[in-house]
PDB file of N, CA and C in Angstrom:
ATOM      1  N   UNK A   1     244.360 168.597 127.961  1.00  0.00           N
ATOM      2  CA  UNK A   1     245.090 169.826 128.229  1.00  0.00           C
ATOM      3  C   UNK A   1     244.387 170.961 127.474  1.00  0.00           C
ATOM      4  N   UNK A   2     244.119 172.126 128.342  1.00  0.00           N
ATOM      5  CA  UNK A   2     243.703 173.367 127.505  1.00  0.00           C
ATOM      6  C   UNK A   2     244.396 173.742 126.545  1.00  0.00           C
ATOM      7  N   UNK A   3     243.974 174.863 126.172  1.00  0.00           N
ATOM      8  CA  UNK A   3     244.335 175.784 124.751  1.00  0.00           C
ATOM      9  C   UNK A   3     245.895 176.420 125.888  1.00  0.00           C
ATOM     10  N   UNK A   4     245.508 177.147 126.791  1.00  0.00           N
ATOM     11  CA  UNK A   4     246.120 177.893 127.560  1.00  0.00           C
ATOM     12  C   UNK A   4     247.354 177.218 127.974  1.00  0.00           C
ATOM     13  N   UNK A   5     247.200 176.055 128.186  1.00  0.00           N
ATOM     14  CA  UNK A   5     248.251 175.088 128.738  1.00  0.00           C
ATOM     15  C   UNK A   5     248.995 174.916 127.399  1.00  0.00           C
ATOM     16  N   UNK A   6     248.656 174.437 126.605  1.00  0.00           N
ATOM     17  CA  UNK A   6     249.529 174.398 125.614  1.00  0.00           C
ATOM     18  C   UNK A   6     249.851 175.245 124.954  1.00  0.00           C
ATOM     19  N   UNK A   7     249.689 176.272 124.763  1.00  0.00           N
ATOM     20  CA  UNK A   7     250.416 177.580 124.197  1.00  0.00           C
ATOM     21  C   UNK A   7     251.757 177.866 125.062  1.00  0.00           C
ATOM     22  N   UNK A   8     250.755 177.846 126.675  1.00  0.00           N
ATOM     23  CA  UNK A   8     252.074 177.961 127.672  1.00  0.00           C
ATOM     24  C   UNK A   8     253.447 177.095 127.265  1.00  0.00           C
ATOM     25  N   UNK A   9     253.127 175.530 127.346  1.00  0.00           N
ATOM     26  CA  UNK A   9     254.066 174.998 127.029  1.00  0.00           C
ATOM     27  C   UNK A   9     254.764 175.057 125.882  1.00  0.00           C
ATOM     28  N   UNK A  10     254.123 175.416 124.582  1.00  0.00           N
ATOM     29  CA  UNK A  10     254.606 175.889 123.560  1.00  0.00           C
ATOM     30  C   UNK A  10     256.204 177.283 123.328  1.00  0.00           C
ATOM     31  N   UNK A  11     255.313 177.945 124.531  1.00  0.00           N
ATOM     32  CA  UNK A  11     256.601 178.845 124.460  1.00  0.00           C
ATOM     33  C   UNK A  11     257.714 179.174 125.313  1.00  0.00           C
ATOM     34  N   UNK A  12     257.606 177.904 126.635  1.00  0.00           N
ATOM     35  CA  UNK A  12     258.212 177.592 127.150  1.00  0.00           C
ATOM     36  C   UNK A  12     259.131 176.739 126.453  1.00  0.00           C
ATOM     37  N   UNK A  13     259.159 175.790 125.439  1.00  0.00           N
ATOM     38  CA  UNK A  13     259.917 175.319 124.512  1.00  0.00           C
ATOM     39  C   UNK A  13     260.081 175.883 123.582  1.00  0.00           C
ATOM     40  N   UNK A  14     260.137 176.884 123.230  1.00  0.00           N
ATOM     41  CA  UNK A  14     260.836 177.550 122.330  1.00  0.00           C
ATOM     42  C   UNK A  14     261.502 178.496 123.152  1.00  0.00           C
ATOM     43  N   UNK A  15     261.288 179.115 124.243  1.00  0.00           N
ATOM     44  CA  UNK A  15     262.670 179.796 125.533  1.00  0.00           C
ATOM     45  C   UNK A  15     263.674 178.934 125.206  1.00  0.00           C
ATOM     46  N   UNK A  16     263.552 177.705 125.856  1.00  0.00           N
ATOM     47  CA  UNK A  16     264.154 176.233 126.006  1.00  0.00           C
ATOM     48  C   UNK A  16     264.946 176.312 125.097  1.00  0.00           C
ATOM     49  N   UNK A  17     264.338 176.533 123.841  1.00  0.00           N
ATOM     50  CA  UNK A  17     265.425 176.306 122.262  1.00  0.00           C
ATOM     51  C   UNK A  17     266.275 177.470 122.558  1.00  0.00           C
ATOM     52  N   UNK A  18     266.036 178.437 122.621  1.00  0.00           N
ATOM     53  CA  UNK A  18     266.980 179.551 122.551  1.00  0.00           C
ATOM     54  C   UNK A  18     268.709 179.174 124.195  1.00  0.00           C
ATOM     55  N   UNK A  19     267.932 178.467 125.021  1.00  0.00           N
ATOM     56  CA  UNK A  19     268.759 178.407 126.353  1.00  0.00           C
ATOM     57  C   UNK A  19     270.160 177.740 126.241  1.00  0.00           C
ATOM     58  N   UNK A  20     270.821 177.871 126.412  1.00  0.00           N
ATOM     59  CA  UNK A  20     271.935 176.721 126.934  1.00  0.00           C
ATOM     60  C   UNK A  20     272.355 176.062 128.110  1.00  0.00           C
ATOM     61  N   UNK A  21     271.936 177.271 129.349  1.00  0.00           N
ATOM     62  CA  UNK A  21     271.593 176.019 130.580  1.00  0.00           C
ATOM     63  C   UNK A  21     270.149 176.494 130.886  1.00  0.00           C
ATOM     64  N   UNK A  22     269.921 175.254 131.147  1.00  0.00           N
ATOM     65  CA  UNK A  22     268.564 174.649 131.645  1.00  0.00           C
ATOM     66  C   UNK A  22     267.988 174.630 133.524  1.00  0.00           C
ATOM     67  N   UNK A  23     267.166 174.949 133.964  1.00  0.00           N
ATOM     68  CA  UNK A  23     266.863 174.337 134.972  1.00  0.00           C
ATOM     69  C   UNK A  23     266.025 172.832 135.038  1.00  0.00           C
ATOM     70  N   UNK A  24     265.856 172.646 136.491  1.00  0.00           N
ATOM     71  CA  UNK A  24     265.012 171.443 136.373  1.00  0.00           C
ATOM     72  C   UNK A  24     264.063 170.887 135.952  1.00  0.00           C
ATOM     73  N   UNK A  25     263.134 172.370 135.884  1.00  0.00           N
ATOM     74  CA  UNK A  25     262.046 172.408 135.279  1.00  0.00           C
ATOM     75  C   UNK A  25     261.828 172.683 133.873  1.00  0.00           C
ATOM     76  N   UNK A  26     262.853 172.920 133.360  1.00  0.00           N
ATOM     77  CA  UNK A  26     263.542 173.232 131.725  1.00  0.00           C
ATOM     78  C   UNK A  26     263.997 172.002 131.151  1.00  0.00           C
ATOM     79  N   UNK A  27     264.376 170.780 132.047  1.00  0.00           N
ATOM     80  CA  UNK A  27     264.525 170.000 131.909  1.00  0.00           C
ATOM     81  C   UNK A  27     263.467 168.745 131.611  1.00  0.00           C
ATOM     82  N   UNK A  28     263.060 169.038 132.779  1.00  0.00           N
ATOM     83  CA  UNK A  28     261.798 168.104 133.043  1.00  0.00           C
ATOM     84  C   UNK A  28     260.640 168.263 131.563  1.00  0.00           C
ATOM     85  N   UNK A  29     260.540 169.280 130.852  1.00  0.00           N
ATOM     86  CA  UNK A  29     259.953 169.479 130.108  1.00  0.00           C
ATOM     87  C   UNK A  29     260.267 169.069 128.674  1.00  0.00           C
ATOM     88  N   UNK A  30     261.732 169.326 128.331  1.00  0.00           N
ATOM     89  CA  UNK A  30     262.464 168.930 127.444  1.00  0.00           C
ATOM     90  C   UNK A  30     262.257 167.550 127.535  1.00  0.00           C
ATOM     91  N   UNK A  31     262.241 166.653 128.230  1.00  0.00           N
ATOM     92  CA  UNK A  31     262.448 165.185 128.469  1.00  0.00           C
ATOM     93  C   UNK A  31     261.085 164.792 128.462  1.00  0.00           C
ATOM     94  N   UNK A  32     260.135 165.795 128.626  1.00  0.00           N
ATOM     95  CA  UNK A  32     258.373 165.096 129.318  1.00  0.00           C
ATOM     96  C   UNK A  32     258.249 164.455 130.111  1.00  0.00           C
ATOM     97  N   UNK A  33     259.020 164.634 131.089  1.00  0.00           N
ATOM     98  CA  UNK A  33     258.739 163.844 132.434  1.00  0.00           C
ATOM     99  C   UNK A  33     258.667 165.197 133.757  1.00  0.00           C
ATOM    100  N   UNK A  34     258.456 164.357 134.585  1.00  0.00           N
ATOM    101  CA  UNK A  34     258.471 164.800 135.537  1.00  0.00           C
ATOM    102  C   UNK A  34     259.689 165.393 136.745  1.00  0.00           C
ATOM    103  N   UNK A  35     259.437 167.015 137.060  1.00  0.00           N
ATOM    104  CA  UNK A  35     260.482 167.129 138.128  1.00  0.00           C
ATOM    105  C   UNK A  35     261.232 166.504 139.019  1.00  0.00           C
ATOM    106  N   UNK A  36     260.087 165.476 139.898  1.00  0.00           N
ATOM    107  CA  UNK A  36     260.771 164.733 140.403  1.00  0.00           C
ATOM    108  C   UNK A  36     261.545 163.240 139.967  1.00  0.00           C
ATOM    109  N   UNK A  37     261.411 163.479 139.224  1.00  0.00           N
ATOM    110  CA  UNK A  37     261.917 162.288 138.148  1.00  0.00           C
ATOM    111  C   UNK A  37     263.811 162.590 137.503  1.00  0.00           C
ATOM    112  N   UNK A  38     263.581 163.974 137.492  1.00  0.00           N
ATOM    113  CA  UNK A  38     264.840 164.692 137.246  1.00  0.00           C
ATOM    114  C   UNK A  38     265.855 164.715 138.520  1.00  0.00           C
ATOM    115  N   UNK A  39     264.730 165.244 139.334  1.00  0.00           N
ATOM    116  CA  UNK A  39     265.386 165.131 140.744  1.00  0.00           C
ATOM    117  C   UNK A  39     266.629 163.944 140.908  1.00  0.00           C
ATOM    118  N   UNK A  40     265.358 162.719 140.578  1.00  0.00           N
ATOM    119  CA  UNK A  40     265.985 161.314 141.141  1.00  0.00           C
ATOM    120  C   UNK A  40     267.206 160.727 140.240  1.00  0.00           C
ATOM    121  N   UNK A  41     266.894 161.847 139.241  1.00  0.00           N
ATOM    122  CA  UNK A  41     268.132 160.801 138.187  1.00  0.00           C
ATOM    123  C   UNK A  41     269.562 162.051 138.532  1.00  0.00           C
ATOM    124  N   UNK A  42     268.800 163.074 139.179  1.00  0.00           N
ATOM    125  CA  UNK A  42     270.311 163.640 139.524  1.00  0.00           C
ATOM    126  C   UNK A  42     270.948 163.167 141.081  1.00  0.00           C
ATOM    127  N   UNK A  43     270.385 162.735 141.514  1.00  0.00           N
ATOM    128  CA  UNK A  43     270.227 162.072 143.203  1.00  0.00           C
ATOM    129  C   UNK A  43     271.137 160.833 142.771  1.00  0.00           C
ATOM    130  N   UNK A  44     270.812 160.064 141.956  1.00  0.00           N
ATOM    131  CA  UNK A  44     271.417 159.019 141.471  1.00  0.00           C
ATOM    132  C   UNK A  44     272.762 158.874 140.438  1.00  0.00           C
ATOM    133  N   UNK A  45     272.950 160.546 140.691  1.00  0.00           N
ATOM    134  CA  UNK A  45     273.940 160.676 139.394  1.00  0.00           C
ATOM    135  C   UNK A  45     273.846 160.019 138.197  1.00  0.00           C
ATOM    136  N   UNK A  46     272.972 159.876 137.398  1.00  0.00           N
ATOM    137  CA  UNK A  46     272.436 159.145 136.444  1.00  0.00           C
ATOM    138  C   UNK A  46     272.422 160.058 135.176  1.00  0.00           C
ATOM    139  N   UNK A  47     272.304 161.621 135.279  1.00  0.00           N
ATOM    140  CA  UNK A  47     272.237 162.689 134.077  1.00  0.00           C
ATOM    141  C   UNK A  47     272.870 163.595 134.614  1.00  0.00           C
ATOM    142  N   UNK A  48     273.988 164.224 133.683  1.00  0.00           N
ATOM    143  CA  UNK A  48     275.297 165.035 134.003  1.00  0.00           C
ATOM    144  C   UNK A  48     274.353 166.779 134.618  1.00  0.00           C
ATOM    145  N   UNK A  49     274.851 167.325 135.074  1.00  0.00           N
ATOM    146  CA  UNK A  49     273.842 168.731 136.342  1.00  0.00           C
ATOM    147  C   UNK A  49     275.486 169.155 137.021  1.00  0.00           C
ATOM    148  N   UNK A  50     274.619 170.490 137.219  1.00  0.00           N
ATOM    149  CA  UNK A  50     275.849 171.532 138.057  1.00  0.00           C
ATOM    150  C   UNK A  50     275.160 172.187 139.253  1.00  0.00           C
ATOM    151  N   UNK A  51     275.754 172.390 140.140  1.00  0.00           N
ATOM    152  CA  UNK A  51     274.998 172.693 141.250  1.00  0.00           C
ATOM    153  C   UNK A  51     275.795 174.076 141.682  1.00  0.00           C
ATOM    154  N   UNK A  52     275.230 174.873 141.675  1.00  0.00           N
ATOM    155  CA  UNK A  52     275.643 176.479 142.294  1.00  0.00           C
ATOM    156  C   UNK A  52     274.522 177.146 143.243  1.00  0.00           C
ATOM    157  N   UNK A  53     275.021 177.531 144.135  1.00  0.00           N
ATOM    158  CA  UNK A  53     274.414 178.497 145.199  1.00  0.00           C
ATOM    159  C   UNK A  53     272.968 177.356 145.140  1.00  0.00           C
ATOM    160  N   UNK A  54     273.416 176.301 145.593  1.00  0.00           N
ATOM    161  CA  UNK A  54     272.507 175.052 145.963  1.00  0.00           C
ATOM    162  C   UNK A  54     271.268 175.037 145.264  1.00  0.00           C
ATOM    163  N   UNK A  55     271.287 175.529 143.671  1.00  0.00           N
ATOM    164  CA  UNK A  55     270.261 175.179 142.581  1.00  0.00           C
ATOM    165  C   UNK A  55     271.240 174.242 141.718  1.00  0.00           C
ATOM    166  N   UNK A  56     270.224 173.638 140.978  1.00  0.00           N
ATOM    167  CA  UNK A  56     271.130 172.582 139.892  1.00  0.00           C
ATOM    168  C   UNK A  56     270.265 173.392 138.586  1.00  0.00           C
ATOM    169  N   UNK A  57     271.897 172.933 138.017  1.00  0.00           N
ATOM    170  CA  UNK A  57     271.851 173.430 136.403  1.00  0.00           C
ATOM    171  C   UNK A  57     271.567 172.397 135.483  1.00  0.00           C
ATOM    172  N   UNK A  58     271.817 172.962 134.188  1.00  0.00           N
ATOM    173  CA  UNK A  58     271.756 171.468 133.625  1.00  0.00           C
ATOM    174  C   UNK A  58     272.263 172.116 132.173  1.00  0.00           C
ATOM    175  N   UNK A  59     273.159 171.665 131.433  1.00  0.00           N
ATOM    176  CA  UNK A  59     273.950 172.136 130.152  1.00  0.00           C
ATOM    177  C   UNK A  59     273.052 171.559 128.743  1.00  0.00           C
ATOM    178  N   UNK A  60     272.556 172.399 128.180  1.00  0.00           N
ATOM    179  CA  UNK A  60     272.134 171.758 126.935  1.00  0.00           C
ATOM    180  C   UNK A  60     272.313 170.789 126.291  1.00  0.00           C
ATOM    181  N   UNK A  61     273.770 171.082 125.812  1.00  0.00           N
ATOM    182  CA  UNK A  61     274.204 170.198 124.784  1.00  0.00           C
ATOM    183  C   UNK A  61     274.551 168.833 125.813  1.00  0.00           C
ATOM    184  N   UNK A  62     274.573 169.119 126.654  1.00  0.00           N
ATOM    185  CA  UNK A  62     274.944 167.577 127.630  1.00  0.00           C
ATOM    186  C   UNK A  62     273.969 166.857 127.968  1.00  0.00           C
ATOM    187  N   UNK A  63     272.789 167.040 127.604  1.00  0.00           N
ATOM    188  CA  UNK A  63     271.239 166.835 128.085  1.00  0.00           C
ATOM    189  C   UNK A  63     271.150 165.823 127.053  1.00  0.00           C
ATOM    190  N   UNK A  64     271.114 166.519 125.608  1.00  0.00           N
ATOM    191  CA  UNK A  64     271.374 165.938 124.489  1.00  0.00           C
ATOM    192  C   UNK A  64     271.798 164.853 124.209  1.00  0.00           C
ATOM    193  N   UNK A  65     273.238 165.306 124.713  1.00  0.00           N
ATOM    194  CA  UNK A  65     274.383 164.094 124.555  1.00  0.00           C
ATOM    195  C   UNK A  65     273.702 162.659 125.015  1.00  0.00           C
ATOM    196  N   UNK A  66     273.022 162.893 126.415  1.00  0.00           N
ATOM    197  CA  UNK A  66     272.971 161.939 127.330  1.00  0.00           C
ATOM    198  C   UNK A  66     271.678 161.311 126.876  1.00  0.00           C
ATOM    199  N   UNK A  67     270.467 161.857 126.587  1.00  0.00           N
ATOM    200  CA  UNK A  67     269.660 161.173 125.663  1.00  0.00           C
ATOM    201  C   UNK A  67     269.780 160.345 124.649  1.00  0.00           C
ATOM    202  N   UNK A  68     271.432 160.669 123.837  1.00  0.00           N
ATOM    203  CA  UNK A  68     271.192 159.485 122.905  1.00  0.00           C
ATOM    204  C   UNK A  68     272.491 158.939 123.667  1.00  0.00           C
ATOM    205  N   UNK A  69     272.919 158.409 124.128  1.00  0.00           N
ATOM    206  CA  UNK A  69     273.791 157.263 125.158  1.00  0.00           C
ATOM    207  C   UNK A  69     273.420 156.281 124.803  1.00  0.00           C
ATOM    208  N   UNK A  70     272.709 156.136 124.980  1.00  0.00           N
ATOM    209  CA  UNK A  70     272.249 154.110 125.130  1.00  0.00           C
ATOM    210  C   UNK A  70     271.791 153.905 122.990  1.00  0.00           C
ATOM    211  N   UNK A  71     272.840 153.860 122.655  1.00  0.00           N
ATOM    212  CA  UNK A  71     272.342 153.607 121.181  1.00  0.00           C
ATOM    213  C   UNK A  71     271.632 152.446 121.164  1.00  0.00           C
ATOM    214  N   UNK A  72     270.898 151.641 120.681  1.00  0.00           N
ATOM    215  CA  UNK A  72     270.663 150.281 120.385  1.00  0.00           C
ATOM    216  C   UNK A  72     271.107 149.825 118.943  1.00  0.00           C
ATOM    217  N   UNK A  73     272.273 148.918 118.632  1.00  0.00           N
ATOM    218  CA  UNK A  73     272.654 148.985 117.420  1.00  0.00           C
ATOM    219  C   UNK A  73     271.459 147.627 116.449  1.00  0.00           C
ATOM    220  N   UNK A  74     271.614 148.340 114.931  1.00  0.00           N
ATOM    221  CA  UNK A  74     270.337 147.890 114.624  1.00  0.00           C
ATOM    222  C   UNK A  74     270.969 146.061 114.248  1.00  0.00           C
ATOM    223  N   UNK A  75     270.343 145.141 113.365  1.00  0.00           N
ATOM    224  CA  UNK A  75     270.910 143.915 112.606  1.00  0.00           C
ATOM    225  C   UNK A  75     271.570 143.897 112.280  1.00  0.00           C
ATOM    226  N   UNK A  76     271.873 144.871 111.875  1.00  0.00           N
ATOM    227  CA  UNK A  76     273.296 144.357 110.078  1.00  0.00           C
ATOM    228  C   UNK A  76     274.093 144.792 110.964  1.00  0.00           C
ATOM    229  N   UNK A  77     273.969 145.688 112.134  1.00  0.00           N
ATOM    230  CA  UNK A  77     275.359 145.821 112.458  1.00  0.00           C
ATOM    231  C   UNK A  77     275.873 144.731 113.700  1.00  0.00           C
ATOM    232  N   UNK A  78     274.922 143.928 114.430  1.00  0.00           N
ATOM    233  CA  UNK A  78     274.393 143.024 115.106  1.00  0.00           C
ATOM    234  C   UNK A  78     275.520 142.320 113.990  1.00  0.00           C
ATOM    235  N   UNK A  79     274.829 141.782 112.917  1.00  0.00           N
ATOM    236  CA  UNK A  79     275.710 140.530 112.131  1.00  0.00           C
ATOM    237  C   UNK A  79     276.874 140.958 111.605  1.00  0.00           C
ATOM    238  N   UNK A  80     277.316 142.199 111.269  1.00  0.00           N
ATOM    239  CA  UNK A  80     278.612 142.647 110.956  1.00  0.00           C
ATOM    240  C   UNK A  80     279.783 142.217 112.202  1.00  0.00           C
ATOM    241  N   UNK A  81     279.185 142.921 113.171  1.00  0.00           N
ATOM    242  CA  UNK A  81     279.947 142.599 114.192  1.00  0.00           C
ATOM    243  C   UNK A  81     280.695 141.096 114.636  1.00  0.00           C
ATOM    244  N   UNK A  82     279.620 140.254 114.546  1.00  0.00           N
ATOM    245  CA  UNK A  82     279.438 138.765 115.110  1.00  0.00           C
ATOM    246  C   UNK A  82     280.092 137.725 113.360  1.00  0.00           C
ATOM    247  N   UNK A  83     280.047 138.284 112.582  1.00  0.00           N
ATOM    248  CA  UNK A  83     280.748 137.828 111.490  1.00  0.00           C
ATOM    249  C   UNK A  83     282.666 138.380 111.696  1.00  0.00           C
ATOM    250  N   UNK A  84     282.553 139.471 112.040  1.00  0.00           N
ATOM    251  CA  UNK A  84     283.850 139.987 112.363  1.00  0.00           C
ATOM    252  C   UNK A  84     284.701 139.112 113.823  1.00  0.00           C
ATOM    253  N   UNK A  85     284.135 139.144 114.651  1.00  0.00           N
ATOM    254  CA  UNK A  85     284.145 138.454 115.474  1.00  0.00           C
ATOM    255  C   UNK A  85     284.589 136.919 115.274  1.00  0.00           C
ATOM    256  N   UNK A  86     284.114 136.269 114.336  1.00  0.00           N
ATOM    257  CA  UNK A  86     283.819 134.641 113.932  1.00  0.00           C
ATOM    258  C   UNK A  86     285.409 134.669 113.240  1.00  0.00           C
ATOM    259  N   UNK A  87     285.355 135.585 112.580  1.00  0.00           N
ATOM    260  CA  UNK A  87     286.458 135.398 111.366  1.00  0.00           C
ATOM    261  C   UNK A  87     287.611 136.118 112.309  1.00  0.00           C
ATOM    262  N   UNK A  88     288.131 136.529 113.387  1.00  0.00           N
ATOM    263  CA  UNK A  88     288.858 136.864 114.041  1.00  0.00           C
ATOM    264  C   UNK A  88     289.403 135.580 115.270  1.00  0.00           C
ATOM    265  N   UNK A  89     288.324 135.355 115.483  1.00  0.00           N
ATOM    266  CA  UNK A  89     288.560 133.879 116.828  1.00  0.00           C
ATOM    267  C   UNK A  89     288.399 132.831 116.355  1.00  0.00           C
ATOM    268  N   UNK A  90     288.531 132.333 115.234  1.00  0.00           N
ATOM    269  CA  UNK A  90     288.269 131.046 114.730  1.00  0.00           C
ATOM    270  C   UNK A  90     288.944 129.645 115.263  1.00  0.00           C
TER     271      UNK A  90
END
């Protein structure tokens, strides 16, 4: 990637920081993927979007939200759980 390209993108993410709704392409960038990739996960209802005068939106803080969704919980809480569990159904 050029100098040019990345400056571009540089201050396209920092717009981004200042925004609270997003477009697709505000999106797509935030995430590093691809438009049509956004597309498909809104096609699939898969990432929360608003649709007005047949553009889709997309809410900051809900973007956010939805990125950390899928926690993966770490060991100890893995064995906390499954010890809690043991000593409950015995």
């Amino acid at each position: 990637m050029d100098i040019e390209k990345r400056l571009e993108r540089i201050e396209r993410l920092l717009i981004i920081g200042t925004k609270e709704v997003l477009t697709t392409s505000d999106v797509a960038l935030l995430l590093n993927v691809s438009e049509s990739r956004i597309r498909h996960l809104t096609s699939a209802r898969e990432i929360p979007y608003y649709k007005q005068g047949g553009k889709t939106y997309f809410k900051k803080s809900e973007i956010e939200e939805w990125q950390l969704s899928q926690r993966i919980p770490t060991n100890q809480e893995i064995k906390r759980r499954a010890t809690t569990y043991n000593v409950i159904h015995k």
